[in-house]
Protein backbone atom coordinates (compact mmCIF):
# COMPACT_ATOMS: atom_id res chain seq x y z
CA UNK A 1 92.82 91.96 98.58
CA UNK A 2 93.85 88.02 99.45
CA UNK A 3 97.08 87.43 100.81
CA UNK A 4 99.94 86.28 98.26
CA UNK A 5 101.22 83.14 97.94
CA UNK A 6 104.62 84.62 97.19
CA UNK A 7 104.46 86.97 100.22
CA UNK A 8 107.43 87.65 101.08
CA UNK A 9 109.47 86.79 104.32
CA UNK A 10 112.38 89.09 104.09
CA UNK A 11 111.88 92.56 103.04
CA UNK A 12 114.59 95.32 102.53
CA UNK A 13 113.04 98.96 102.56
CA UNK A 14 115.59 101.41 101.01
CA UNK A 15 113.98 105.05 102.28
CA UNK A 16 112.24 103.15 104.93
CA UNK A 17 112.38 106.05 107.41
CA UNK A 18 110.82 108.39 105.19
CA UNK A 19 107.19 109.26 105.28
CA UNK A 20 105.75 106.97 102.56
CA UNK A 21 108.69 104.65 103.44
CA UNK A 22 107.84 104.37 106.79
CA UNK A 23 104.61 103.14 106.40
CA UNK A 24 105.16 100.69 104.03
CA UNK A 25 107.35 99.09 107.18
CA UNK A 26 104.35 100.07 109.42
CA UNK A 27 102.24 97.96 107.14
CA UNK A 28 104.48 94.78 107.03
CA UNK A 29 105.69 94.75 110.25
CA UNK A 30 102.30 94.38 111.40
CA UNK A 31 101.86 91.68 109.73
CA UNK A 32 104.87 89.73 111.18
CA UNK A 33 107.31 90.28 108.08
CA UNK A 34 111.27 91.28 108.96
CA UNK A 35 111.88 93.86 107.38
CA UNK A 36 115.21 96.25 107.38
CA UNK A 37 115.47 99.63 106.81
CA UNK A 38 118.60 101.10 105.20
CA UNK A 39 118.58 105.45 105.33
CA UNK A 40 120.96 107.93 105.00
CA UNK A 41 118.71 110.07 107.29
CA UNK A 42 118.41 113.39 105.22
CA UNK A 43 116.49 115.87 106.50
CA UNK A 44 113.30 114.06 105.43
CA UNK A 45 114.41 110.76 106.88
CA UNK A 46 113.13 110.43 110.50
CA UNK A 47 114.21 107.69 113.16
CA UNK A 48 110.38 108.67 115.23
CA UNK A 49 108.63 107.51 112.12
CA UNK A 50 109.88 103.83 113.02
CA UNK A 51 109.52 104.20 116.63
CA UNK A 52 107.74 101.15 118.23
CA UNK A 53 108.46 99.33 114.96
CA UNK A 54 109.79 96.41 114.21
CA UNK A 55 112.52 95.99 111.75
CA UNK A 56 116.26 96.08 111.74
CA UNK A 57 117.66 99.47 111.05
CA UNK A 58 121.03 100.76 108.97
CA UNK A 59 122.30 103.89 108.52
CA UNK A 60 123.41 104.45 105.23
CA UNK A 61 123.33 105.51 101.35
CA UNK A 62 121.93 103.83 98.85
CA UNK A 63 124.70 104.72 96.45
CA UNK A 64 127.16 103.26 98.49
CA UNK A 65 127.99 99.92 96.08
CA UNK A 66 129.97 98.52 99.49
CA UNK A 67 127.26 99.01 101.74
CA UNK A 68 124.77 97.85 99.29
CA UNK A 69 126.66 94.45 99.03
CA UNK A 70 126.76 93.60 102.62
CA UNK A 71 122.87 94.78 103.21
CA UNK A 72 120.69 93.31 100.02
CA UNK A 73 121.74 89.54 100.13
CA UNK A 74 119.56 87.34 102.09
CA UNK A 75 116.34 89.27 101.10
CA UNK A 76 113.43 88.18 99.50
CA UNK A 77 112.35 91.96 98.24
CA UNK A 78 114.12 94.67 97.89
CA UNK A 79 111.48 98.01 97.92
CA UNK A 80 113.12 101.31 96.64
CA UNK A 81 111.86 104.27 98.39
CA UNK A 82 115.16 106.02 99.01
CA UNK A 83 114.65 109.67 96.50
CA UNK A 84 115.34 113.12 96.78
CA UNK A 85 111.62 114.54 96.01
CA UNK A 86 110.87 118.10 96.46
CA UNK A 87 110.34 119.79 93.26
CA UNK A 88 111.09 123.14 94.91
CA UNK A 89 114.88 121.97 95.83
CA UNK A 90 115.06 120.17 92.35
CA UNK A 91 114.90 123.49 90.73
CA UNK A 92 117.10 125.26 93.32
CA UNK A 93 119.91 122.51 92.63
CA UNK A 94 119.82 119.65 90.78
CA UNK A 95 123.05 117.42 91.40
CA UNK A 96 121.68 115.73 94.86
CA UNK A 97 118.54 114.89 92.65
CA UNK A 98 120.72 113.15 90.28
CA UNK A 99 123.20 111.72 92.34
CA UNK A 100 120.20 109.76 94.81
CA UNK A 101 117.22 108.99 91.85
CA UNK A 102 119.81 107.47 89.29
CA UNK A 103 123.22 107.11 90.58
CA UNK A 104 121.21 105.58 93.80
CA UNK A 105 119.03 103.54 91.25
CA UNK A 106 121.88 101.98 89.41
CA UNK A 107 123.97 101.07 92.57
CA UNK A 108 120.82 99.55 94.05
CA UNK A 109 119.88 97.24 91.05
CA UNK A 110 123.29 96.28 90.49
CA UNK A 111 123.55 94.98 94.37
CA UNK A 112 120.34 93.20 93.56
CA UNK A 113 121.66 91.73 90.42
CA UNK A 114 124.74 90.60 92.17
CA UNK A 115 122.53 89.02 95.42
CA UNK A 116 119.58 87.49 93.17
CA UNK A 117 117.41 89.46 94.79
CA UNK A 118 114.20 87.20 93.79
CA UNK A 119 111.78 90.76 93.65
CA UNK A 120 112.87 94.25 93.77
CA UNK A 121 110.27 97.06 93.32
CA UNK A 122 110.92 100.51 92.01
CA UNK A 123 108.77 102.92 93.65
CA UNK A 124 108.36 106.24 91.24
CA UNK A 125 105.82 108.75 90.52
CA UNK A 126 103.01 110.51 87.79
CA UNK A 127 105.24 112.94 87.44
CA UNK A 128 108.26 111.46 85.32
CA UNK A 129 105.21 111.46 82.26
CA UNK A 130 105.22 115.82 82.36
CA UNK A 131 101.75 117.73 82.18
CA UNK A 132 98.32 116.08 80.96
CA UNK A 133 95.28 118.31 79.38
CA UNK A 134 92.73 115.44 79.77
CA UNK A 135 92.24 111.80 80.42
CA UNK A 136 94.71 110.14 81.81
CA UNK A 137 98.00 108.31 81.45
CA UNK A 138 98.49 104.10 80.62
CA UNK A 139 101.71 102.44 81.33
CA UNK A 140 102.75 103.10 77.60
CA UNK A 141 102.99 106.86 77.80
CA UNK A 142 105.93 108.16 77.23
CA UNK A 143 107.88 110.22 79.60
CA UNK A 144 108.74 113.67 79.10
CA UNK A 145 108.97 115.14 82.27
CA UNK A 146 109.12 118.88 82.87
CA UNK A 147 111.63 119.57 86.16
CA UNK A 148 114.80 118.40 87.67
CA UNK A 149 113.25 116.04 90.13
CA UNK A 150 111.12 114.02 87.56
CA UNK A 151 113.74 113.87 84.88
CA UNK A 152 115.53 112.22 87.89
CA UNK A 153 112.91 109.57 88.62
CA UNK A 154 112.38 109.28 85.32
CA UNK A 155 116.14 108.47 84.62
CA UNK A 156 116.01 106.02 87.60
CA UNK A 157 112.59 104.04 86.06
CA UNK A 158 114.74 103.28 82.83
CA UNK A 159 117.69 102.35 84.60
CA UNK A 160 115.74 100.00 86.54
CA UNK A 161 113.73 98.85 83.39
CA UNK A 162 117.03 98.40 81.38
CA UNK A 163 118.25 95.80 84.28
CA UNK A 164 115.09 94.09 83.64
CA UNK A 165 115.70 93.76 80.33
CA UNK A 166 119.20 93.64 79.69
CA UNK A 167 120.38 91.39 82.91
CA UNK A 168 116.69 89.73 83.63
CA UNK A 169 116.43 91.56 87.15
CA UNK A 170 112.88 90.76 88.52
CA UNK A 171 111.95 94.89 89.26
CA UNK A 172 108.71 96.38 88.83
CA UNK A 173 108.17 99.89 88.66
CA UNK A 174 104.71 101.46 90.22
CA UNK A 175 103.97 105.25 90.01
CA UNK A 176 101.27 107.03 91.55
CA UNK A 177 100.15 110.81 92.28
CA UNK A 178 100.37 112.85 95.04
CA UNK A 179 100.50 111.21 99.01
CA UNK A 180 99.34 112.97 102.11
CA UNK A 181 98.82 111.20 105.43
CA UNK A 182 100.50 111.60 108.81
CA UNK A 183 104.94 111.96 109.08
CA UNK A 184 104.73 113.19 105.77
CA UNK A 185 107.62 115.95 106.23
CA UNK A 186 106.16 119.70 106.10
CA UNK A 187 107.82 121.56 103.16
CA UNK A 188 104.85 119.11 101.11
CA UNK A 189 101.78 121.45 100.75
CA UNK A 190 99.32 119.41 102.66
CA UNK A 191 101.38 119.78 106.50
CA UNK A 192 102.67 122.70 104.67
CA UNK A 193 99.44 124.53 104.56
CA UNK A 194 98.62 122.29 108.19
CA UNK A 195 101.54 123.20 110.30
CA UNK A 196 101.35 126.83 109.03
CA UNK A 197 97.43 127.38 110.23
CA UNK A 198 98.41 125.86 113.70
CA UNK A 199 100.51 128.48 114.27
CA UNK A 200 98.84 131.08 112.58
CA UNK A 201 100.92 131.78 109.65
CA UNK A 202 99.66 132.54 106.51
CA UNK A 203 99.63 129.35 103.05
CA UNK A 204 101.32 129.90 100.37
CA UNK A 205 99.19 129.46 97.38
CA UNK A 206 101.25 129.38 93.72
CA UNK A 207 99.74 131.08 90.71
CA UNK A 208 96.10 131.19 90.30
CA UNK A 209 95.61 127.58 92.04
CA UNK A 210 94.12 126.02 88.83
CA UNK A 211 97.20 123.17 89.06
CA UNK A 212 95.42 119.57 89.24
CA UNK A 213 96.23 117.02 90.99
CA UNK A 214 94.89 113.26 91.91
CA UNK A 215 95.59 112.83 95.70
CA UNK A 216 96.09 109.57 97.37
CA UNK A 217 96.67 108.22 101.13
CA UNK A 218 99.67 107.06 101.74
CA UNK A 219 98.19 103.64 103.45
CA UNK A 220 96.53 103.29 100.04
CA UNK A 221 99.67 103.65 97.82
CA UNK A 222 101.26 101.25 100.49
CA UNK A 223 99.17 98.81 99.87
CA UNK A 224 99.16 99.06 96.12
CA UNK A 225 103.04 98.84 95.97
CA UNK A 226 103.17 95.33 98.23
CA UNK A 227 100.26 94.05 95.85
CA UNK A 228 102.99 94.67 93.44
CA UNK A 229 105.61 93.14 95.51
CA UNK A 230 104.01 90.05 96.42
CA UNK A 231 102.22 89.26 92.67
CA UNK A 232 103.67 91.92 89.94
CA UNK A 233 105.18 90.73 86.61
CA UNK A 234 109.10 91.63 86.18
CA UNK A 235 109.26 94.29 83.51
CA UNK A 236 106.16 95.88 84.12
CA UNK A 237 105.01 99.06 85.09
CA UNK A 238 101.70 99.87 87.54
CA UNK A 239 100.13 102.69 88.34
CA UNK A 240 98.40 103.31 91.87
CA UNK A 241 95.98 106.22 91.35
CA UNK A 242 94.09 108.28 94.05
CA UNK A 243 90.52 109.02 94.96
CA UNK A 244 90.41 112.45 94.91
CA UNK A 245 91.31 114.59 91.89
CA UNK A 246 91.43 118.30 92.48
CA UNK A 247 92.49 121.71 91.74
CA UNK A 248 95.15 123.76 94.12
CA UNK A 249 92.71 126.05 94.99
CA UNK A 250 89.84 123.48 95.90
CA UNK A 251 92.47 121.30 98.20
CA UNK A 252 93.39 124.93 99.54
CA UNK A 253 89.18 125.49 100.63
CA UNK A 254 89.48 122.04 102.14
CA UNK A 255 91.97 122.45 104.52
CA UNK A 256 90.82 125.71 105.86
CA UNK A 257 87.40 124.73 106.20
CA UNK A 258 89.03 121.74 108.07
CA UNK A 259 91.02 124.38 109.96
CA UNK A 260 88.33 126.90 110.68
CA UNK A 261 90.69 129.00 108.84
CA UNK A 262 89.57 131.91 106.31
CA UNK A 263 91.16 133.26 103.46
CA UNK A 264 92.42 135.75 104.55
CA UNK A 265 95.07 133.28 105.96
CA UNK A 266 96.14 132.66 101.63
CA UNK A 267 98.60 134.38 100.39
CA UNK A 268 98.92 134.48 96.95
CA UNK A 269 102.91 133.52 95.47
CA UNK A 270 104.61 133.87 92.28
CA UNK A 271 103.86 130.37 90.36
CA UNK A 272 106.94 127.77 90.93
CA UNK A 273 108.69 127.49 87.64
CA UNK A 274 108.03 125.24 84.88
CA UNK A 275 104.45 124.17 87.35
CA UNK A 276 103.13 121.37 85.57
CA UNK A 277 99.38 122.10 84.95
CA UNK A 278 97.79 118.24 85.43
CA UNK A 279 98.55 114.69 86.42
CA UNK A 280 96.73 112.14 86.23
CA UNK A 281 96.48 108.10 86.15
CA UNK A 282 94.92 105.57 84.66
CA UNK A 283 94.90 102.32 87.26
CA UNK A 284 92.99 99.73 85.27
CA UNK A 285 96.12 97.57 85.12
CA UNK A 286 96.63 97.60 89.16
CA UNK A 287 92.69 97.76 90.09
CA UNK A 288 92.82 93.78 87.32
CA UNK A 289 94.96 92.69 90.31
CA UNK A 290 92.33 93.02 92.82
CA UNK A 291 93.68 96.66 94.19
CA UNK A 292 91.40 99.67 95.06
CA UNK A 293 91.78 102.60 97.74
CA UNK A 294 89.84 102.46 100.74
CA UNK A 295 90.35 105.84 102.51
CA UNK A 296 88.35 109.07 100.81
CA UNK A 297 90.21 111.95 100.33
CA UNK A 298 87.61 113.91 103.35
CA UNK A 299 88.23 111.27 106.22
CA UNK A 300 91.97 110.96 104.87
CA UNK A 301 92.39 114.64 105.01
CA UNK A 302 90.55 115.10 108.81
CA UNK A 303 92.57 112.35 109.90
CA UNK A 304 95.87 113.84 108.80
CA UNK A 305 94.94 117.55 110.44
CA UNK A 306 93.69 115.60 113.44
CA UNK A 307 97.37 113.85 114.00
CA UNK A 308 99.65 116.77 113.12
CA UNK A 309 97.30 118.77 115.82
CA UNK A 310 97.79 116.06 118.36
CA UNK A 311 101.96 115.32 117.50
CA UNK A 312 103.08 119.36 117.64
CA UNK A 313 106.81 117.94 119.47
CA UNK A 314 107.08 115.75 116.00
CA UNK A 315 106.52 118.47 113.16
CA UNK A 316 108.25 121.45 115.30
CA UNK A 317 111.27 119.65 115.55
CA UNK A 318 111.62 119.86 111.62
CA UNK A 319 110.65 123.61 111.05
């Protein structure tokens, strides 16, 4: 991938402390770009994921219109990480989900209207389109998503697409599939499954483990959303797909292989409701760009188990 011509200078990372968040600020900041972080700090929003960083930090919410107004001007992007995400707490209560991934969406595009924010880039997921048999899913799918979380992203992705259209706000949207890497906070089932074999415990495994998914390093989505950044067309939507498409139950062999686990360290759990059976992306659009993943799903995956086994003080602080 060249470098842009419209690189940016100034970059505001809503989410930024977050784990895919964070290292999208990991990645510009090593390049030399100023970037500030605005995050209400959650429980999945960690200060040590920007630690050694670079970047100007502020603590706040991104549906605070006030806040919004005094942060967003003077930036050349505007990247919106800042989501409630867990699918698991989506189903146990909704509102927060809501409130953040459409309330938080409309605040932050209206601040961005208001500053003429030259780029701002929506930063959503596979899930918002529901559950695919086979094949995969173009821009032009529609979305009919099956749980509280993705009916909340996907209620955020048209609010952002109606300011494009309605107002002219320069926004992309990208979506991709499921992220795993190092920080990423443990309730996901990757440092789930991780943390848990470090200390002995038993993984939970839903259902029969025949749910797909297409996994993804988070360096990899990183880079596809500042392609998108720096050269995406207002308006449009791009998917950033993984490199490794798999079932619950292989991803669940990986990891204790990896481990030197058995399975008699599964435990078998009642399916989460509504469990959508497949994702999956089509990329063509993105990969026209120039963009492809560079990290396989096997060195990815040893690399992850290799940091959470070397960083116990950072994941036992959050469990």
């Amino acid at each position: 991938m060249t470098a842009s011509t419209r690189e940016p200078s100034r970059v505001l990372v809503t989410g930024g402390a977050g784990f895919i968040g964070s290292a999208y600020v990991r990645m510009l900041a090593a390049d030399g770009i100023s970037v500030t972080v605005l995050d209400k700090l959650t429980y999945a929003g960690n200060p040590a994921n920007l630690e050694g960083v670079a970047h100007t930090f502020v603590r706040g919410d991104v549906c605070d219109p006030g806040l919004l107004a005094e942060v967003v001007p003077g930036h050349d992007v505007v990247v919106n990480f800042a989501a409630e995400s867990h699918v698991d707490r989506s189903i146990d209560g909704a509102a927060e989900f809501v409130r953040s991934n459409v309330l938080g969406v409309q605040a932050l595009m209206q601040a961005c209207l208001e500053a003429g924010t030259p780029r701002v880039v929506q930063v959503s997921t596979d899930e918002v389109y529901g559950s695919i048999e086979s094949g995969s899913w173009n821009e032009f799918a529609p979305l009919r998503p099956r749980s509280p979380y993705s009916a909340s992203k996907a209620g955020g992705d048209m609010i952002a697409r109606a300011y494009a259209i309605t107002h002219g706000l320069p926004v992309s949207i990208t979506r991709c599939g499921n992220n795993y890497g190092p920080r990423q906070y443990p309730e996901k089932v990757i440092p789930l499954f991780i943390t848990n074999l470090l200390r002995g415990r038993k993984v939970p495994l839903y259902g029969d483990g025949g749910n797909v998914r297409d996994w993804i390093h988070v360096e990899d989505h990183c880079a596809g959303i500042r392609l998108v950044a720096e050269e995406g067309e207002p308006g449009e939507i791009y998917h950033i797909a993984g490199t490794a498409e798999m079932t619950n139950l292989r991803l669940t062999e990986w990891i204790l292989e990896l481990c030197g686990a058995d399975w008699d360290m599964v435990e078998r759990v009642e399916d989460r409701k509504g469990h959508d059976r497949r994702y999956s992306l089509d990329d063509t659009k993105l990969r026209g760009m120039g963009y492809a993943p560079k990290i396989d799903f096997e060195t990815g995956l040893r690399e992850t188990i290799r940091w959470y086994t070397d960083n116990p003080d950072w994941w036992k602080a959050l469990i």
